[in-house]
N, C-alpha and C. Protein backbone atom coordinates (compact mmCIF):
# COMPACT_ATOMS: atom_id res chain seq x y z
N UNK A 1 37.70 -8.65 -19.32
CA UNK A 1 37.03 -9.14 -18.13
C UNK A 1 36.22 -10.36 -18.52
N UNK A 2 36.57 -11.70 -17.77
CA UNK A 2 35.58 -12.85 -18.27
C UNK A 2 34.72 -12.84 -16.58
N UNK A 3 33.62 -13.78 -17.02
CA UNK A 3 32.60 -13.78 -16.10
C UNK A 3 32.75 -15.47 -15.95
N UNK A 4 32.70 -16.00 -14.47
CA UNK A 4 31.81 -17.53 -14.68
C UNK A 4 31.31 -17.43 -13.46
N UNK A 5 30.63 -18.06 -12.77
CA UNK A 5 29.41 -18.14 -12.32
C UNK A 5 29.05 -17.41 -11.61
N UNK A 6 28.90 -15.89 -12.45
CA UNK A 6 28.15 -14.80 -11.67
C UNK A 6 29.12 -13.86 -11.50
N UNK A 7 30.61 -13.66 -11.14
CA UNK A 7 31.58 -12.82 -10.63
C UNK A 7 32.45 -12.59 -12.04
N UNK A 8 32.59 -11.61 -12.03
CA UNK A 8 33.89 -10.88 -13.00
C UNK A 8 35.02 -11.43 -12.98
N UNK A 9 36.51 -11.27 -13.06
CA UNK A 9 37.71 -11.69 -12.95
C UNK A 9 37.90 -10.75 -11.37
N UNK A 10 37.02 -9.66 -11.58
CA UNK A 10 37.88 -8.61 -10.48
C UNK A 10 36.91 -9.03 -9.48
N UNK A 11 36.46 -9.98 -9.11
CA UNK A 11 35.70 -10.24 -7.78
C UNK A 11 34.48 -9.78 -7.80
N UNK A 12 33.77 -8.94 -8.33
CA UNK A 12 32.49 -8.11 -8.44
C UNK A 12 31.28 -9.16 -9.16
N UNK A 13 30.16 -9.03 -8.08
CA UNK A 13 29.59 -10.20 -8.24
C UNK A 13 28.78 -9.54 -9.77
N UNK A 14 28.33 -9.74 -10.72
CA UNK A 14 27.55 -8.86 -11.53
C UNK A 14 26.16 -9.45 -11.26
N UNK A 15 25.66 -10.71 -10.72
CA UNK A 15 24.37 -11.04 -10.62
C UNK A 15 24.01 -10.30 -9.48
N UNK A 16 24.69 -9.78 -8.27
CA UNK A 16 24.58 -8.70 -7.24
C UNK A 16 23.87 -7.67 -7.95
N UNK A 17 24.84 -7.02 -8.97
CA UNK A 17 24.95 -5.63 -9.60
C UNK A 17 23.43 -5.73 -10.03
N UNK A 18 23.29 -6.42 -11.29
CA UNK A 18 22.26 -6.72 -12.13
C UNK A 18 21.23 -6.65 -10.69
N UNK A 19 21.04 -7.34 -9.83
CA UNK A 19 19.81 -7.65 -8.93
C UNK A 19 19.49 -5.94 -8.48
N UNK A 20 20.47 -5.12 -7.81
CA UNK A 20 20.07 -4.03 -7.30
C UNK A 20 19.97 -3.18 -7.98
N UNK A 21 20.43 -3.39 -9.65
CA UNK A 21 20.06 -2.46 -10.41
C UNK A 21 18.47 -2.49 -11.39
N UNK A 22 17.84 -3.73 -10.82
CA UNK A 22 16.75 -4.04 -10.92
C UNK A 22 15.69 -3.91 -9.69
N UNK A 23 16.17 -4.19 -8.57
CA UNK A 23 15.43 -3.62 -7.31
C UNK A 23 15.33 -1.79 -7.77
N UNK A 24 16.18 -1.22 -7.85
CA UNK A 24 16.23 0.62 -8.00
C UNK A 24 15.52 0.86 -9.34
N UNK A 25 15.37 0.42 -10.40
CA UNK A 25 14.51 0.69 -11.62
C UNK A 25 13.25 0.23 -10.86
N UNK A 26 12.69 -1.01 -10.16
CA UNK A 26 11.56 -1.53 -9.86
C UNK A 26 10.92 -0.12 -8.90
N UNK A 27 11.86 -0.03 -7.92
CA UNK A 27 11.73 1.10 -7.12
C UNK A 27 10.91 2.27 -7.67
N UNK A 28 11.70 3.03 -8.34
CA UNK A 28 12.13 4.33 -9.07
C UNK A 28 11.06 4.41 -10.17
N UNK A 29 11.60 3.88 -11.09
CA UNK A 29 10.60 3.55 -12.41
C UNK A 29 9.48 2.74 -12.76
N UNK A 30 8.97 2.62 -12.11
CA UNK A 30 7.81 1.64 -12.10
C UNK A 30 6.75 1.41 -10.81
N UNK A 31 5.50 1.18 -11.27
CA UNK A 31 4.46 1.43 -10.09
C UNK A 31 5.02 0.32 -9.03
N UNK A 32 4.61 0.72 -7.83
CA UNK A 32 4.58 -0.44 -6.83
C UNK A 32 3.06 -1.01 -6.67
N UNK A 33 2.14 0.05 -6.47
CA UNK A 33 1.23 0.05 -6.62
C UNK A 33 -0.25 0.91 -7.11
N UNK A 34 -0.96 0.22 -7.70
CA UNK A 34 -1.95 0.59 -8.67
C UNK A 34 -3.20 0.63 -8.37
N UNK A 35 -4.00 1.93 -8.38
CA UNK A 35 -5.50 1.68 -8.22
C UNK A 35 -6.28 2.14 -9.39
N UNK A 36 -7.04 1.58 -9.85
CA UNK A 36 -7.98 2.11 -10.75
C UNK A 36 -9.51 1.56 -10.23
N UNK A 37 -10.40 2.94 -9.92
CA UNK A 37 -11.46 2.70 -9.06
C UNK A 37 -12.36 3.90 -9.72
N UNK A 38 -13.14 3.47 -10.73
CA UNK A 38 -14.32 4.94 -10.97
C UNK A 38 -13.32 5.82 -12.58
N UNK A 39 -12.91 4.47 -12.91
CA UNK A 39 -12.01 5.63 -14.15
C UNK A 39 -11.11 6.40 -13.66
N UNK A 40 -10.61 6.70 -12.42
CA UNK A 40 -9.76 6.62 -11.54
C UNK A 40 -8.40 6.36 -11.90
N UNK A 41 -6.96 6.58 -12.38
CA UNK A 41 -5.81 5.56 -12.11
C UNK A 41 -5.27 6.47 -11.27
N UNK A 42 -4.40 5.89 -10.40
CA UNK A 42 -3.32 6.15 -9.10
C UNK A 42 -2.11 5.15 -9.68
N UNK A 43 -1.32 5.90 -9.21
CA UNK A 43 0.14 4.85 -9.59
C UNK A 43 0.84 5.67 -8.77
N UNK A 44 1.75 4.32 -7.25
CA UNK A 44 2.52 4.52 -6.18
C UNK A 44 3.71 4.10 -6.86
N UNK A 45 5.03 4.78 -6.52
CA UNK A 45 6.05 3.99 -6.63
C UNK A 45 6.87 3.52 -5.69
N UNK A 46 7.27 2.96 -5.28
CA UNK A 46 7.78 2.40 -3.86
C UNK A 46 8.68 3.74 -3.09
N UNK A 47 8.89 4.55 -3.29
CA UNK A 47 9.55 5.79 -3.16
C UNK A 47 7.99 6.52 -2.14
N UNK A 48 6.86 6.05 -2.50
CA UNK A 48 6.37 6.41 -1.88
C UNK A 48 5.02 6.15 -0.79
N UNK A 49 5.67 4.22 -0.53
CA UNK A 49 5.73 3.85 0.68
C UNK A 49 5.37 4.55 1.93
N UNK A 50 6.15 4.99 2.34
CA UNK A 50 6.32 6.19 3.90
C UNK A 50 4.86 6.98 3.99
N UNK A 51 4.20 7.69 2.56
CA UNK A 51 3.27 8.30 2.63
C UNK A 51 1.99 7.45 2.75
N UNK A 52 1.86 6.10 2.04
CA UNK A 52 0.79 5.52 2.20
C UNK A 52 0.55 4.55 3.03
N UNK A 53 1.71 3.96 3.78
CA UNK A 53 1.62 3.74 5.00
C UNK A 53 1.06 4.66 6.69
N UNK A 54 1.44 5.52 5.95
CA UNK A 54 1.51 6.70 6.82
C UNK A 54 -0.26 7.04 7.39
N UNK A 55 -0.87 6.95 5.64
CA UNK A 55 -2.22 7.13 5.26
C UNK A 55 -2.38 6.40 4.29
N UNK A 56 -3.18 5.16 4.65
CA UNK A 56 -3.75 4.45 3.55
C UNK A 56 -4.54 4.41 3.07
N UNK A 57 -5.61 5.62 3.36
CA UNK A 57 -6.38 6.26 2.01
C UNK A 57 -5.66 6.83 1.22
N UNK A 58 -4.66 7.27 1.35
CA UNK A 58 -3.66 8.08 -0.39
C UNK A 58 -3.71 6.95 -1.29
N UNK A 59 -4.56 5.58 -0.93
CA UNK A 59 -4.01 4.35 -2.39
C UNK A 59 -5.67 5.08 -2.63
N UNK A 60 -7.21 5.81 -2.48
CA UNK A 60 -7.98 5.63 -2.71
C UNK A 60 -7.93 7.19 -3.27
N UNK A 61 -7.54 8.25 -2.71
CA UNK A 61 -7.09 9.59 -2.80
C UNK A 61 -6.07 10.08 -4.05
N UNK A 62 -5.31 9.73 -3.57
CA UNK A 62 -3.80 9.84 -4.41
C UNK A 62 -3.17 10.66 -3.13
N UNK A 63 -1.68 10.93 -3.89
CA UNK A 63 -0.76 11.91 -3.04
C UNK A 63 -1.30 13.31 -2.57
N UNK A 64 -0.89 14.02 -1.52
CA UNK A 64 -1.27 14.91 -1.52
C UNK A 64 -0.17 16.36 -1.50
N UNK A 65 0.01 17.26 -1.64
CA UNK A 65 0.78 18.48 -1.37
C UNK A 65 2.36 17.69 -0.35
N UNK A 66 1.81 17.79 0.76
CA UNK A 66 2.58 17.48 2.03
C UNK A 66 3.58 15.95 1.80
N UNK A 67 3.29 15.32 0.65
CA UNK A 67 3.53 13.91 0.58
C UNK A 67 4.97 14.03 -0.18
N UNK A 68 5.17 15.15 -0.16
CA UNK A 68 6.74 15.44 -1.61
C UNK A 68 7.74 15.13 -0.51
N UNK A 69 7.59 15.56 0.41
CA UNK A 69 8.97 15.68 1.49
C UNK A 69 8.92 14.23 2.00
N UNK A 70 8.34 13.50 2.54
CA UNK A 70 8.00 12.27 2.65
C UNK A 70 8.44 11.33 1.57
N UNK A 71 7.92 11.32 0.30
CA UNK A 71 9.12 10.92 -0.82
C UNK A 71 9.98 11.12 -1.02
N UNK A 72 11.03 12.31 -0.71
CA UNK A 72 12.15 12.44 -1.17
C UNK A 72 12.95 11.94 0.04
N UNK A 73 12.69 12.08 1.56
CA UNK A 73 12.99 11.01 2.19
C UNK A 73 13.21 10.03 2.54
N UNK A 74 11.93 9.32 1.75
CA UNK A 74 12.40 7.92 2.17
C UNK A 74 12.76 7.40 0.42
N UNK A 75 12.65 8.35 -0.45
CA UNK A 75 13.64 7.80 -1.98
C UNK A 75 14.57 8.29 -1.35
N UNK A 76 15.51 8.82 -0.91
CA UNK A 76 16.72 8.86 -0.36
C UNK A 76 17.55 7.63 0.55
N UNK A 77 16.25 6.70 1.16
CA UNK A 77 16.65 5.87 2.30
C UNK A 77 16.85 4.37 1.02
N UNK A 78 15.54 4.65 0.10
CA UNK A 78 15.75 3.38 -0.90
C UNK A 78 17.24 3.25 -1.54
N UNK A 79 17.28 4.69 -2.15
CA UNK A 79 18.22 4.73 -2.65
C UNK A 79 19.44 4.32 -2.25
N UNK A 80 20.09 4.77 -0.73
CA UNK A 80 21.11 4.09 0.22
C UNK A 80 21.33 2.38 0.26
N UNK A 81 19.88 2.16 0.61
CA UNK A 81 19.75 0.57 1.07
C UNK A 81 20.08 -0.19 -0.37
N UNK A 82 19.61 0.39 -1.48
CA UNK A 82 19.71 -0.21 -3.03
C UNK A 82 21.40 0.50 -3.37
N UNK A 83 21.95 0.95 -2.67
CA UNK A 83 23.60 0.83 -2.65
C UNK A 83 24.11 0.71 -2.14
N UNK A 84 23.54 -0.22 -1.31
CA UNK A 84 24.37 -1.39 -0.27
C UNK A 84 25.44 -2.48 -0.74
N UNK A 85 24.77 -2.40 -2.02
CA UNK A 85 25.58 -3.46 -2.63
C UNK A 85 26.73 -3.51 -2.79
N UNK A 86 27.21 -1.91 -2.99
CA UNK A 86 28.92 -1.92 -3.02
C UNK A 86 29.70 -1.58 -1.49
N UNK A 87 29.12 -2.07 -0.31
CA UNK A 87 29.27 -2.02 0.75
C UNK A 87 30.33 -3.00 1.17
N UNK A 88 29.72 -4.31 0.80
CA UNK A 88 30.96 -5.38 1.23
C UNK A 88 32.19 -4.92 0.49
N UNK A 89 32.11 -4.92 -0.85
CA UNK A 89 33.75 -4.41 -1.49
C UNK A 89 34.55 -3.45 -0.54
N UNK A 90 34.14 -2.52 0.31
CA UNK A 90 34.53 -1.80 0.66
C UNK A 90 35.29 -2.07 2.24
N UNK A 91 33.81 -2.67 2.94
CA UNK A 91 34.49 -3.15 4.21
C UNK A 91 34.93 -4.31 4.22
N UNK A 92 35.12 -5.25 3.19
CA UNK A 92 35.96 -6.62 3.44
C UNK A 92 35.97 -7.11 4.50
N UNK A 93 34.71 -7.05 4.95
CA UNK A 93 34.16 -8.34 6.39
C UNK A 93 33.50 -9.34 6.16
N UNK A 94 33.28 -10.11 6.32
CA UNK A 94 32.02 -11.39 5.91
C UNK A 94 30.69 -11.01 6.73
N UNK A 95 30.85 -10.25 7.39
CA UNK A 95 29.51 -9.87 7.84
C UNK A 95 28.72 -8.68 7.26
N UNK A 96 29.80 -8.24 6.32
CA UNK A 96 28.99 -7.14 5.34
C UNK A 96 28.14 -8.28 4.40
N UNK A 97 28.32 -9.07 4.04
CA UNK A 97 27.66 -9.23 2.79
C UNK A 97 25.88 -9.64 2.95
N UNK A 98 25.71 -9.30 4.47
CA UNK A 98 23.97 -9.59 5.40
C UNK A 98 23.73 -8.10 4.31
N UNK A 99 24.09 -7.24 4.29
CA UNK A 99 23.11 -6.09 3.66
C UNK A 99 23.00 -6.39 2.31
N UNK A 100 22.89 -7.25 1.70
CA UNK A 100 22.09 -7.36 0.88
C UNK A 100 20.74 -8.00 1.23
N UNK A 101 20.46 -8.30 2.17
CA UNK A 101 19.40 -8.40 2.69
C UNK A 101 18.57 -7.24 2.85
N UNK A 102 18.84 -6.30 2.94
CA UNK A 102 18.85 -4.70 3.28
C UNK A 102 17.05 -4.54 2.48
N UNK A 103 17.42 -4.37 1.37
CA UNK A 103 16.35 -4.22 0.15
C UNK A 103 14.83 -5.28 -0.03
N UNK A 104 15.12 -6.34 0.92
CA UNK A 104 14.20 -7.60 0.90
C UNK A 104 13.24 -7.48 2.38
N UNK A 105 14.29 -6.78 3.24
CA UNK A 105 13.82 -6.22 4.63
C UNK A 105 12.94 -5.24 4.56
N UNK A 106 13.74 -4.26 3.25
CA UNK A 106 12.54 -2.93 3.49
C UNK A 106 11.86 -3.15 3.16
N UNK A 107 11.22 -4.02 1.57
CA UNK A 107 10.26 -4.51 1.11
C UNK A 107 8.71 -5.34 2.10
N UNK A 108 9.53 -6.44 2.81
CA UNK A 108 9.22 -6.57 3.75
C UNK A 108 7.81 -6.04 4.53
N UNK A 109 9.22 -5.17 5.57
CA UNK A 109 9.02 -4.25 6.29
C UNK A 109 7.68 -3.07 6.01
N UNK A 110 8.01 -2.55 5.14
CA UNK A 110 7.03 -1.56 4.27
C UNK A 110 5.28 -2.89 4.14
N UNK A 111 5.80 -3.76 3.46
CA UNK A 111 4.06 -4.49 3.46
C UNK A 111 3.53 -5.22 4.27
N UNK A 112 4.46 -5.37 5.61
CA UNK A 112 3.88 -5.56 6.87
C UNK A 112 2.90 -4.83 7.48
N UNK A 113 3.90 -3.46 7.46
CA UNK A 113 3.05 -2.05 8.09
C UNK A 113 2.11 -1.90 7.32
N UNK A 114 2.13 -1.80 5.78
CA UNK A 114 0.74 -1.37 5.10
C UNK A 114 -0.32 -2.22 5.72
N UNK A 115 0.03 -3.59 5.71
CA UNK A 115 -1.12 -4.66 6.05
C UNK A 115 -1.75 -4.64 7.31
N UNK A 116 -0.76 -4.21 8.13
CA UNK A 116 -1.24 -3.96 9.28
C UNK A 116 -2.07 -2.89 9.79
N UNK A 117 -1.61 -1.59 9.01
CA UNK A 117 -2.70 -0.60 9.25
C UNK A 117 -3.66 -0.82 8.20
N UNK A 118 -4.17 -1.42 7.53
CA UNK A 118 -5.70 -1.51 6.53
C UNK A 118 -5.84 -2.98 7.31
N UNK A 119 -5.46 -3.73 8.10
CA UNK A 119 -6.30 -4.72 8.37
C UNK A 119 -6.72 -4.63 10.08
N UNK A 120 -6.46 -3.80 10.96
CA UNK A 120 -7.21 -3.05 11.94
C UNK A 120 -8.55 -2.69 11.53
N UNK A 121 -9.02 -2.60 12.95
CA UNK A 121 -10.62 -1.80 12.97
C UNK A 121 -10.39 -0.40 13.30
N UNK A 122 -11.61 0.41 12.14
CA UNK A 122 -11.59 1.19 12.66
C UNK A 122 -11.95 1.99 13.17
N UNK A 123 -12.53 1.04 13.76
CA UNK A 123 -13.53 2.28 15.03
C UNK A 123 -12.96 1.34 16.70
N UNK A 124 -12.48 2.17 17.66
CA UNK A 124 -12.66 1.25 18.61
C UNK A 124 -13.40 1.15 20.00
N UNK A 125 -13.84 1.00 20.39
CA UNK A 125 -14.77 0.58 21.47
C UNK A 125 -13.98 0.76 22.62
N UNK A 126 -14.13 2.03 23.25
CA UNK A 126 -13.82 2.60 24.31
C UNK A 126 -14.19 1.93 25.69
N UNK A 127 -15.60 1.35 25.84
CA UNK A 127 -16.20 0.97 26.93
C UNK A 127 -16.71 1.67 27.46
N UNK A 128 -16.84 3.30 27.30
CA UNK A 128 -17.47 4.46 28.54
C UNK A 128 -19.13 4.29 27.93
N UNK A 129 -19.47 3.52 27.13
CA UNK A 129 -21.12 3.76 27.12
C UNK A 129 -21.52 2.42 26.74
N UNK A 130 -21.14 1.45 27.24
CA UNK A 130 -21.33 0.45 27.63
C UNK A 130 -22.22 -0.74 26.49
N UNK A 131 -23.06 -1.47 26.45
CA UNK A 131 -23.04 -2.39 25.36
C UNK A 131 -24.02 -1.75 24.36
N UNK A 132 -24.91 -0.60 24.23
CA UNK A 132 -25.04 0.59 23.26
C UNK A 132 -24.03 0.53 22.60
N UNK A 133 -22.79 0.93 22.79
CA UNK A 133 -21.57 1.30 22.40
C UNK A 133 -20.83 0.26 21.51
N UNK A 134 -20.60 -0.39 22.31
CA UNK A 134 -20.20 -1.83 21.22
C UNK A 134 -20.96 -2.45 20.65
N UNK A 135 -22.26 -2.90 20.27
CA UNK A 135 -22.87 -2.97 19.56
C UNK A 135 -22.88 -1.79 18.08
N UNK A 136 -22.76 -0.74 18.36
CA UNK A 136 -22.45 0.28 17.34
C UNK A 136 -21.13 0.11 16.57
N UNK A 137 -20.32 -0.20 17.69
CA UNK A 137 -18.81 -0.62 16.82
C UNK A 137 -18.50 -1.44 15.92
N UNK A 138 -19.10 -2.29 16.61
CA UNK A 138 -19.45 -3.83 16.04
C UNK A 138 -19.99 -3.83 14.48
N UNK A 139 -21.01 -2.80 14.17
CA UNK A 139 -21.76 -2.53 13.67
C UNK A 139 -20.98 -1.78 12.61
N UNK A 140 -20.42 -0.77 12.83
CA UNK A 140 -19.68 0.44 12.14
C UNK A 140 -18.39 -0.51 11.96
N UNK A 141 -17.99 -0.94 12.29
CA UNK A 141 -16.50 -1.77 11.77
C UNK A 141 -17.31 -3.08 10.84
N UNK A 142 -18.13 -3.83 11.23
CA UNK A 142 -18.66 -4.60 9.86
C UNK A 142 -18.85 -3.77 8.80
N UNK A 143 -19.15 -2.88 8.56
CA UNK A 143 -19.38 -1.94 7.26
C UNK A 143 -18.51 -1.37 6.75
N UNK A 144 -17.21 -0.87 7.90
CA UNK A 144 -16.09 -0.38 7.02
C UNK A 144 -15.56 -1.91 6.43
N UNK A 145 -15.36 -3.13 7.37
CA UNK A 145 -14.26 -4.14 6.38
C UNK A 145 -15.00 -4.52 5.16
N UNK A 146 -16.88 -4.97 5.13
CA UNK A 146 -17.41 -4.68 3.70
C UNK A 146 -16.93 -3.84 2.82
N UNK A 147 -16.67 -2.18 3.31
CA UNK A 147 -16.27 -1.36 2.19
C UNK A 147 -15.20 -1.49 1.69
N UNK A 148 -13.96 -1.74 3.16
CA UNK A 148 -12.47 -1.91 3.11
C UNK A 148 -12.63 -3.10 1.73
N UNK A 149 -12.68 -4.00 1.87
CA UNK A 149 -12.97 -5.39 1.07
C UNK A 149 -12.93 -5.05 -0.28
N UNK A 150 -14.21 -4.86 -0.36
CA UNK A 150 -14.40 -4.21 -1.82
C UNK A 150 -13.72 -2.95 -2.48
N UNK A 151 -13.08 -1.93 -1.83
CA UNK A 151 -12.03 -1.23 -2.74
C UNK A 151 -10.73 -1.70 -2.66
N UNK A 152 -10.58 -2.90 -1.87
CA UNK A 152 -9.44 -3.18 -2.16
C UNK A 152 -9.37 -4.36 -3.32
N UNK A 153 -10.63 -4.64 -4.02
CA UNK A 153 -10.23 -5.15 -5.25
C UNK A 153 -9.68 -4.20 -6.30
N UNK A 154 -9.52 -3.11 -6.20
CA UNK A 154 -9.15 -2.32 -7.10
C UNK A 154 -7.84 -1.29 -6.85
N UNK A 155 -7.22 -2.38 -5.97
CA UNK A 155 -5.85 -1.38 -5.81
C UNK A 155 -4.62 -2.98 -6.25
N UNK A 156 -3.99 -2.77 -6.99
CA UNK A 156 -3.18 -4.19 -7.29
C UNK A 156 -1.88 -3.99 -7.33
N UNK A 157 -1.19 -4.56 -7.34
CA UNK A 157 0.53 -4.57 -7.52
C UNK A 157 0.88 -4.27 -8.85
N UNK A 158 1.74 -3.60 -8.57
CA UNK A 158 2.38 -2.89 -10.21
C UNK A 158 3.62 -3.55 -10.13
N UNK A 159 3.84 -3.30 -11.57
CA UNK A 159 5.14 -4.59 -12.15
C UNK A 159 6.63 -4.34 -11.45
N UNK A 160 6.99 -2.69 -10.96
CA UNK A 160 7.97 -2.56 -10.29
C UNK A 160 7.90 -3.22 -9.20
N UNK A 161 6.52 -3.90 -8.43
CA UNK A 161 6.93 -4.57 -7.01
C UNK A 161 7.57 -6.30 -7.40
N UNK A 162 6.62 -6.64 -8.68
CA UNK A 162 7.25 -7.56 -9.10
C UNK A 162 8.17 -7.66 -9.37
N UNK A 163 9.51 -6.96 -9.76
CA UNK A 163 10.60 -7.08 -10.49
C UNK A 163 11.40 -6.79 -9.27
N UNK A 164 10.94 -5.52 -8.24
CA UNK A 164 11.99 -5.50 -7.10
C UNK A 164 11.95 -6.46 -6.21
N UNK A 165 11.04 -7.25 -5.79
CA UNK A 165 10.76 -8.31 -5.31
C UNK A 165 11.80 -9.45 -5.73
N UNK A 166 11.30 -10.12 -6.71
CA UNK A 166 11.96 -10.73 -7.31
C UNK A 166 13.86 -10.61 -7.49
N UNK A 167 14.21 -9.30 -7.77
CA UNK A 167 15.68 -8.88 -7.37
C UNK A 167 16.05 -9.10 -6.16
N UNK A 168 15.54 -8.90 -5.09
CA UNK A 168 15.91 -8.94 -3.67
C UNK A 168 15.76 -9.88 -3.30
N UNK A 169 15.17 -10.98 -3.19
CA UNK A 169 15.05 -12.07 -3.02
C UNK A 169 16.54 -12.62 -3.85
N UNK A 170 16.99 -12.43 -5.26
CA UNK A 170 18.27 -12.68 -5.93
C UNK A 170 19.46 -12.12 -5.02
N UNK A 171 19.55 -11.17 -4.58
CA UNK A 171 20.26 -10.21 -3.93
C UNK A 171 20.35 -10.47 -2.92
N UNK A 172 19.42 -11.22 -1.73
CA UNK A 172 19.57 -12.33 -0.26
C UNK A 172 19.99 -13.20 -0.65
N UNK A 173 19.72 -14.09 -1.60
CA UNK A 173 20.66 -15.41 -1.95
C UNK A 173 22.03 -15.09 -1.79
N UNK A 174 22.17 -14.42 -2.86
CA UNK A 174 23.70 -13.90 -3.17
C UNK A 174 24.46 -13.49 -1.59
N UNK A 175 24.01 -12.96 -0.81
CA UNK A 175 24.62 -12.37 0.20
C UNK A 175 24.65 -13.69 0.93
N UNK A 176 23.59 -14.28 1.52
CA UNK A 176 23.68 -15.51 2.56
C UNK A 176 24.89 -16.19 2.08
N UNK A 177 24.92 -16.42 0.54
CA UNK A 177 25.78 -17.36 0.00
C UNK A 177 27.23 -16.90 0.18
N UNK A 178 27.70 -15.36 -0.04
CA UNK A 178 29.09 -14.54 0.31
C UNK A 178 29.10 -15.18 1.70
N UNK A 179 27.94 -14.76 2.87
CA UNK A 179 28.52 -14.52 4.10
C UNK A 179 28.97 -16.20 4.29
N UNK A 180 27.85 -17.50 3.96
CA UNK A 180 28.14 -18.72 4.09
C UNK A 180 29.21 -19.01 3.68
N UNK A 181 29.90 -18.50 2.86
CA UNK A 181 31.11 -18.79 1.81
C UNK A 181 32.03 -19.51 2.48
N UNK A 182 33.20 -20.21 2.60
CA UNK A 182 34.59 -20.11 3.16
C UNK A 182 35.32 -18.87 3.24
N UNK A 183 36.23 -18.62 3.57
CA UNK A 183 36.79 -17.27 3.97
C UNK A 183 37.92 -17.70 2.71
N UNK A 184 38.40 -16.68 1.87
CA UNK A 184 39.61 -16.88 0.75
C UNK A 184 40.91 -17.06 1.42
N UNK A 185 41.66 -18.22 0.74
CA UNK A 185 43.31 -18.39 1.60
C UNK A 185 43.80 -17.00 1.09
């Protein structure tokens, strides 16, 4: 089997291969994310996403009991989307080769939602007791984003987000570039 720029003799892209087999180690084996707070360490692995989105005190907490089924769920969904890759071989469409996008989406996707639920208030101002009331909110939500603020210097990215990151982003190229391709005589 010879290789030139990127593909085998037998059509199989290996810089594909290599990318999602580096997105699934990044995944799997390696933190996504890291807190160390009070002598404290926590270490998330992207497998368990679903739970700390879910609750984003588990990055200040850790996992809890209930959080196993929730991981093995959505490591089941990583796992699928991170074997997408042998998807186009299979359906020989040009519109298969968009799921390699698949892995860059969930990534994505997943630190949208985190960001979005830790960058809400959280307290909200109902209106039934009138400017008492919001003034208190006002008040009680300046103090949580002070607190929010400051423990979130101590939660950081672990090297698996770097490396799956980095793969998937390799792994969208590659696909835009299949689907852009010419079609083979």
């Amino acid at each position: 089997m010879t290789i030139s720029r990127g593909r085998s003799t037998t059509g199989t892209d290996v810089v594909a291969l290599g990318a999602a087999a580096c997105i699934l180690i990044g995944w799997f084996g390696m933190s996504t994310l890291v807190t160390e707070l009070a002598g404290v360490h926590l270490t998330f692995h992207f497998y368990n996403m679903w739970s700390v989105v879910a609750n984003p005190t588990r990055l200040l907490t850790g996992l809890g009991d209930g959080d196993s089924v929730r991981g093995l769920l959505f490591g089941v969904l990583c796992l699928a989307i991170g074997l997408t890759v042998f998807v186009p071989y299979r359906l020989r469409q040009r519109g298969a080769w968009l799921l390699y996008l698949a892995p860059l989406a969930l990534m994505l996707a997943c630190g949208a939602l985190l960001y979005e639920r830790t960058a809400t208030e959280l307290f909200a101002d109902t209106g039934r007791y009138g400017a008492i009331e919001s003034q208190f909110v006002t008040f009680a939500n300046k103090i949580a984003d002070s607190m929010s603020r400051s423990l979130a210097q101590h939660i950081t990215l672990g090297l698996g987000a770097y490396v799956s990151f980095a793969a998937s982003l390799v792994l969208a190229a590659r696909g835009v570039a299949r689907f852009r391709a010419p079609a083979p005589d």
